[in-house]
N, C-alpha and C. Protein backbone atom coordinates (compact mmCIF):
# COMPACT_ATOMS: atom_id res chain seq x y z
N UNK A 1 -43.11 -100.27 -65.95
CA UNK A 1 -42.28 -99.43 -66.80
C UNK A 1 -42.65 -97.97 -66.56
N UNK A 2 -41.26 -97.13 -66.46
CA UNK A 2 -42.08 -95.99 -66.24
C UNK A 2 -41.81 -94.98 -67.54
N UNK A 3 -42.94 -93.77 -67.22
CA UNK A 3 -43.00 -92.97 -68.83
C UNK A 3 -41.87 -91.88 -69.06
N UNK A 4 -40.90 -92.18 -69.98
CA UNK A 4 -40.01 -91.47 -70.51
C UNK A 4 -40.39 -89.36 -70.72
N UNK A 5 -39.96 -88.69 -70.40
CA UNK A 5 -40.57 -87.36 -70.42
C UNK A 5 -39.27 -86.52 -70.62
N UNK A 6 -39.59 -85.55 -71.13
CA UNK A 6 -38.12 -84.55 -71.69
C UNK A 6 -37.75 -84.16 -70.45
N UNK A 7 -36.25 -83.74 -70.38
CA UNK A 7 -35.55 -82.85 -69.46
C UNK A 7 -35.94 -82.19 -68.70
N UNK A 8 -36.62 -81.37 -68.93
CA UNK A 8 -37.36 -80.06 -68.96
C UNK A 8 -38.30 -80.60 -67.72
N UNK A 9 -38.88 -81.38 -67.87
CA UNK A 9 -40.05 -82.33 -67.18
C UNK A 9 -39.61 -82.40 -65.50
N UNK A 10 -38.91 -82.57 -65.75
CA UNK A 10 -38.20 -83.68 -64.17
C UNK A 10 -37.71 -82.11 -63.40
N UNK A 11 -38.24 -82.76 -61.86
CA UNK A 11 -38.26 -81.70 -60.66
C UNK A 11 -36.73 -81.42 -60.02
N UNK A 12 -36.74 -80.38 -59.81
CA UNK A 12 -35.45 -79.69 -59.04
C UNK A 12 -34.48 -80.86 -58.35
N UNK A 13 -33.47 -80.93 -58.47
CA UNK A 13 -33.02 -82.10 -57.24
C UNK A 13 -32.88 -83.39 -57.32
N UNK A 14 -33.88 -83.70 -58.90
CA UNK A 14 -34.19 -85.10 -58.86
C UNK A 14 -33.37 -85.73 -59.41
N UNK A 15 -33.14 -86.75 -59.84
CA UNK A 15 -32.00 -87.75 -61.21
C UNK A 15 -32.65 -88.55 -61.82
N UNK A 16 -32.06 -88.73 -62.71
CA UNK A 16 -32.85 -89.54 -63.48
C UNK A 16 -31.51 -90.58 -64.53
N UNK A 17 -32.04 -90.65 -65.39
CA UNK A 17 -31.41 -91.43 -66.81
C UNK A 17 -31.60 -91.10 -68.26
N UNK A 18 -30.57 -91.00 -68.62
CA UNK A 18 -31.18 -90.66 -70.27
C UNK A 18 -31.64 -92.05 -71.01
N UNK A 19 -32.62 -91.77 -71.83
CA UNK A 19 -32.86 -92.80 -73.08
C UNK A 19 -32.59 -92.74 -73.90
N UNK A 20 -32.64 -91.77 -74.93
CA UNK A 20 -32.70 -90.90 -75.62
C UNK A 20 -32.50 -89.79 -76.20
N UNK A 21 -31.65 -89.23 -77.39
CA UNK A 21 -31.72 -88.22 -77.35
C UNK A 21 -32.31 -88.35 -78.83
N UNK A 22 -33.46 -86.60 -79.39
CA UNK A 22 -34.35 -86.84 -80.13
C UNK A 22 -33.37 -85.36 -80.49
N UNK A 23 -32.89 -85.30 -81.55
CA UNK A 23 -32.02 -84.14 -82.20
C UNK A 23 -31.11 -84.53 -83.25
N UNK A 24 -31.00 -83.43 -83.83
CA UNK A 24 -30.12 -83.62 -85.61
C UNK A 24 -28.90 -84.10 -85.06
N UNK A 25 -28.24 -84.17 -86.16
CA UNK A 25 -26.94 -85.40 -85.95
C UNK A 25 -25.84 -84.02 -85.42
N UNK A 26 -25.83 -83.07 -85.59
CA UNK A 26 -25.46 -82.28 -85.27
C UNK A 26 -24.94 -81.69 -83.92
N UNK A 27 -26.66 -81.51 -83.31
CA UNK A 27 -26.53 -81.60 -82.10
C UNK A 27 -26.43 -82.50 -80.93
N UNK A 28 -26.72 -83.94 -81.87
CA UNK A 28 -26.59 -85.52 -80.94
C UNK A 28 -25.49 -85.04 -80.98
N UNK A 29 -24.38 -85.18 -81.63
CA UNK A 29 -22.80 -85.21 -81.76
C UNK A 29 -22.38 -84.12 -80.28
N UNK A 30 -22.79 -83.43 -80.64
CA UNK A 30 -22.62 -82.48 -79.54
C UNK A 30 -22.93 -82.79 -77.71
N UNK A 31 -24.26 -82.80 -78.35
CA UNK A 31 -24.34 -83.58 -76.53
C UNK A 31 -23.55 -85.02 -76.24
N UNK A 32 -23.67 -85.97 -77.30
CA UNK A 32 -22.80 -87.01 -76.88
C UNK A 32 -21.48 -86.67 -76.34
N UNK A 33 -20.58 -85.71 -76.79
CA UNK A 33 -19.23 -85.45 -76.48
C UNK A 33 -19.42 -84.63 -75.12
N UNK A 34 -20.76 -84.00 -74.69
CA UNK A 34 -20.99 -83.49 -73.08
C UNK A 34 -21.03 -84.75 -72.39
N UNK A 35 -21.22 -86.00 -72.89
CA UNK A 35 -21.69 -87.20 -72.31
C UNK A 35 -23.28 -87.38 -71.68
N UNK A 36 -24.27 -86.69 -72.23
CA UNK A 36 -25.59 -86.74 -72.82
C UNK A 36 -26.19 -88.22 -73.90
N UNK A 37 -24.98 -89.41 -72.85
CA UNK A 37 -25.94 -90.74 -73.83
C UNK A 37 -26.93 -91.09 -73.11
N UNK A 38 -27.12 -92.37 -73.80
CA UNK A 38 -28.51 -93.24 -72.76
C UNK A 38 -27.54 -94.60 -71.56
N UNK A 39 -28.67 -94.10 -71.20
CA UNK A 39 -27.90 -95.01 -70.00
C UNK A 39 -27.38 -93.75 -68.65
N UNK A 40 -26.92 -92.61 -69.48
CA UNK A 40 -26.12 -91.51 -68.49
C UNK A 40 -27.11 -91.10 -67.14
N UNK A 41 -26.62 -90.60 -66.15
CA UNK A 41 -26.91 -90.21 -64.90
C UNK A 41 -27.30 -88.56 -65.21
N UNK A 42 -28.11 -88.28 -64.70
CA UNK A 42 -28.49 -86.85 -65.19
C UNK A 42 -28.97 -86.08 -64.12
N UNK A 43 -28.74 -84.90 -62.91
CA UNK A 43 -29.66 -84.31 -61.95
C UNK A 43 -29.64 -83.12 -62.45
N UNK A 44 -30.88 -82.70 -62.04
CA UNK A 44 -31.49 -80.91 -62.21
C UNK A 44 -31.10 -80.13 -61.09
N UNK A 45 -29.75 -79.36 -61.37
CA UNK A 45 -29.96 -78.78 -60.30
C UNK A 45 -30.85 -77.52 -59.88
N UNK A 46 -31.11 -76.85 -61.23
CA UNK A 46 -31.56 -75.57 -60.71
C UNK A 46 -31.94 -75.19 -62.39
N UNK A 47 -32.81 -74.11 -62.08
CA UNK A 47 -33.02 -73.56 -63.41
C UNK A 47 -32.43 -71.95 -63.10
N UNK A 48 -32.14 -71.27 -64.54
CA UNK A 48 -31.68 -70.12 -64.07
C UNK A 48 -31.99 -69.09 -65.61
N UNK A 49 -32.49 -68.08 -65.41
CA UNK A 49 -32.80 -67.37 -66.45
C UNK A 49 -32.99 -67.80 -67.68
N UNK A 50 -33.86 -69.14 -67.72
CA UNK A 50 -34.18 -69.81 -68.45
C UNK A 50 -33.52 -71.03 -68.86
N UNK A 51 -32.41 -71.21 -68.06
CA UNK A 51 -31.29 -71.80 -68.32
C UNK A 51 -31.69 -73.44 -67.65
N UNK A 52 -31.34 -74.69 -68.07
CA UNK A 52 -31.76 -75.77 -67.15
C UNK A 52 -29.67 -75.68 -66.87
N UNK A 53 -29.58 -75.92 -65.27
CA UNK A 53 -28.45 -76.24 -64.81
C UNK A 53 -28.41 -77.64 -64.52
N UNK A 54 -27.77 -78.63 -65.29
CA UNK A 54 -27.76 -80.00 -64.99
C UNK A 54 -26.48 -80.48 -64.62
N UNK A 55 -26.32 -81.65 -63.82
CA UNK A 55 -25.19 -82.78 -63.49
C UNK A 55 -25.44 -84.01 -64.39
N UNK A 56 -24.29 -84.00 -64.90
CA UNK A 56 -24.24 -85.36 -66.23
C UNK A 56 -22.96 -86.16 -65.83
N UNK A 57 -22.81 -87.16 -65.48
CA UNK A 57 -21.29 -87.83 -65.28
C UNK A 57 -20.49 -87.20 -64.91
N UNK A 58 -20.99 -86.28 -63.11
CA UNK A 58 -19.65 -85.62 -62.58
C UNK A 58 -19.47 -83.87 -63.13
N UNK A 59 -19.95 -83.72 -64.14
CA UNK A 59 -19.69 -82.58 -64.80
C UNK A 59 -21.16 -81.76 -64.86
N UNK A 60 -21.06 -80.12 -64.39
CA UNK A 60 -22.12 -79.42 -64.67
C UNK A 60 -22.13 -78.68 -66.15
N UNK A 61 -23.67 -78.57 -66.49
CA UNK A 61 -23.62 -77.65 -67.92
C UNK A 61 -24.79 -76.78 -67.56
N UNK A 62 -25.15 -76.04 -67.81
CA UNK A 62 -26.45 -74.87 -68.30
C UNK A 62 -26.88 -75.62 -69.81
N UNK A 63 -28.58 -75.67 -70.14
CA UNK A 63 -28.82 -76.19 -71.38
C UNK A 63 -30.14 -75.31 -71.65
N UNK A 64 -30.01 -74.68 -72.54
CA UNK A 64 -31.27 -73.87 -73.14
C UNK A 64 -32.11 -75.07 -73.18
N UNK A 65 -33.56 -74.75 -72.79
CA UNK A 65 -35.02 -75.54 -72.81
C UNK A 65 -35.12 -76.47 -73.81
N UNK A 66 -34.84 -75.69 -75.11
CA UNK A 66 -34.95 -76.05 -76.34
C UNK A 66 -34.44 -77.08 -76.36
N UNK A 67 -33.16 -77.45 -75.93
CA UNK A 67 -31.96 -78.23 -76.00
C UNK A 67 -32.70 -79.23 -75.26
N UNK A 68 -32.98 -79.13 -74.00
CA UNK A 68 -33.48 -79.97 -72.73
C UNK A 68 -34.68 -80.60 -73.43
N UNK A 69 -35.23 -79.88 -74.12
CA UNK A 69 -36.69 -80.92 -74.63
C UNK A 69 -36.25 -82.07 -75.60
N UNK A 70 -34.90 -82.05 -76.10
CA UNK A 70 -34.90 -83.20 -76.72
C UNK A 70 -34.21 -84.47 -76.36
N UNK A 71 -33.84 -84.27 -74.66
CA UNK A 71 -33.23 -85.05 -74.03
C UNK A 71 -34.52 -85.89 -73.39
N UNK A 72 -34.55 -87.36 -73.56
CA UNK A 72 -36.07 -87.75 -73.24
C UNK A 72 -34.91 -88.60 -71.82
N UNK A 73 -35.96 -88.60 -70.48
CA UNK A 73 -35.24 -88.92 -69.50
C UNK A 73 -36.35 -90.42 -69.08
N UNK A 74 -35.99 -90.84 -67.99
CA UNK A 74 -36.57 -91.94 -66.75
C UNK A 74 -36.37 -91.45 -65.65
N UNK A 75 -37.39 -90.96 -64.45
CA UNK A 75 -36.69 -91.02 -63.28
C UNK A 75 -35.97 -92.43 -62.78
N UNK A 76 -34.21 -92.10 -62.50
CA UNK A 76 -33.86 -93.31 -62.06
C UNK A 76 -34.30 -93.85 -60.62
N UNK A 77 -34.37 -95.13 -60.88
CA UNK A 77 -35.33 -96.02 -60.07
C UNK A 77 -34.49 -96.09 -58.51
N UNK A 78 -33.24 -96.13 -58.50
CA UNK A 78 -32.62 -95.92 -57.38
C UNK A 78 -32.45 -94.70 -57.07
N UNK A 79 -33.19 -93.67 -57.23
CA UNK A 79 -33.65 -92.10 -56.30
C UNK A 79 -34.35 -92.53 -55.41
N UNK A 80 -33.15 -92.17 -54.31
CA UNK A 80 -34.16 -92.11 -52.80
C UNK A 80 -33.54 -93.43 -52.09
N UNK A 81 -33.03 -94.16 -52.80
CA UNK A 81 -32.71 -95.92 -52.09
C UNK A 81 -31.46 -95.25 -51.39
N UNK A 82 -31.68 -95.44 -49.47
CA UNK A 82 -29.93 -95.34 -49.09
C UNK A 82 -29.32 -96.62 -49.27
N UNK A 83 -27.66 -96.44 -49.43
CA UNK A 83 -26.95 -97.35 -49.93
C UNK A 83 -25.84 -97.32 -48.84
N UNK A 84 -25.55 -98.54 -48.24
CA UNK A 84 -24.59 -98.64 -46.95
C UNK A 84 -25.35 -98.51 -46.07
């Protein structure tokens, strides 16, 4: 099993999975409608003036840190497997 770690955590480039999200109903609501569930596909692309630039289901967002720390991730296990 591997150890669940916030957003924030996970290296440039990489993907992962959400588990979790650890935030008021407020802002769950919010990221859920970015499509920020568990289960979702998630890559880092870049950070930018503090900004985390992520890929979530096809779609890019910018997410303040703050925001990113309450997204608890997995690196997904098929990073790196070629396919075909």
């Amino acid at each position: 099993m591997t150890a669940r770690m916030p957003l924030t955590m996970l290296s440039e480039g990489k993907g992962c999975r959400i588990k979790e999200v650890r935030a008021g109903l407020g802002l769950k609501r919010r990221l859920t409608e970015m499509g920020f569930t568990p289960s979702s596909s998630v890559r880092l692309i870049g950070c930018e003036r503090g900004n985390l630039l992520v890929n979530v289901n096809g779609a890019r967002y910018a997410l303040g840190k703050g925001m990113a720390m309450k997204i608890m991730v997995e690196p997904d296990p098929c990073e790196g497997v070629e396919l075909g």
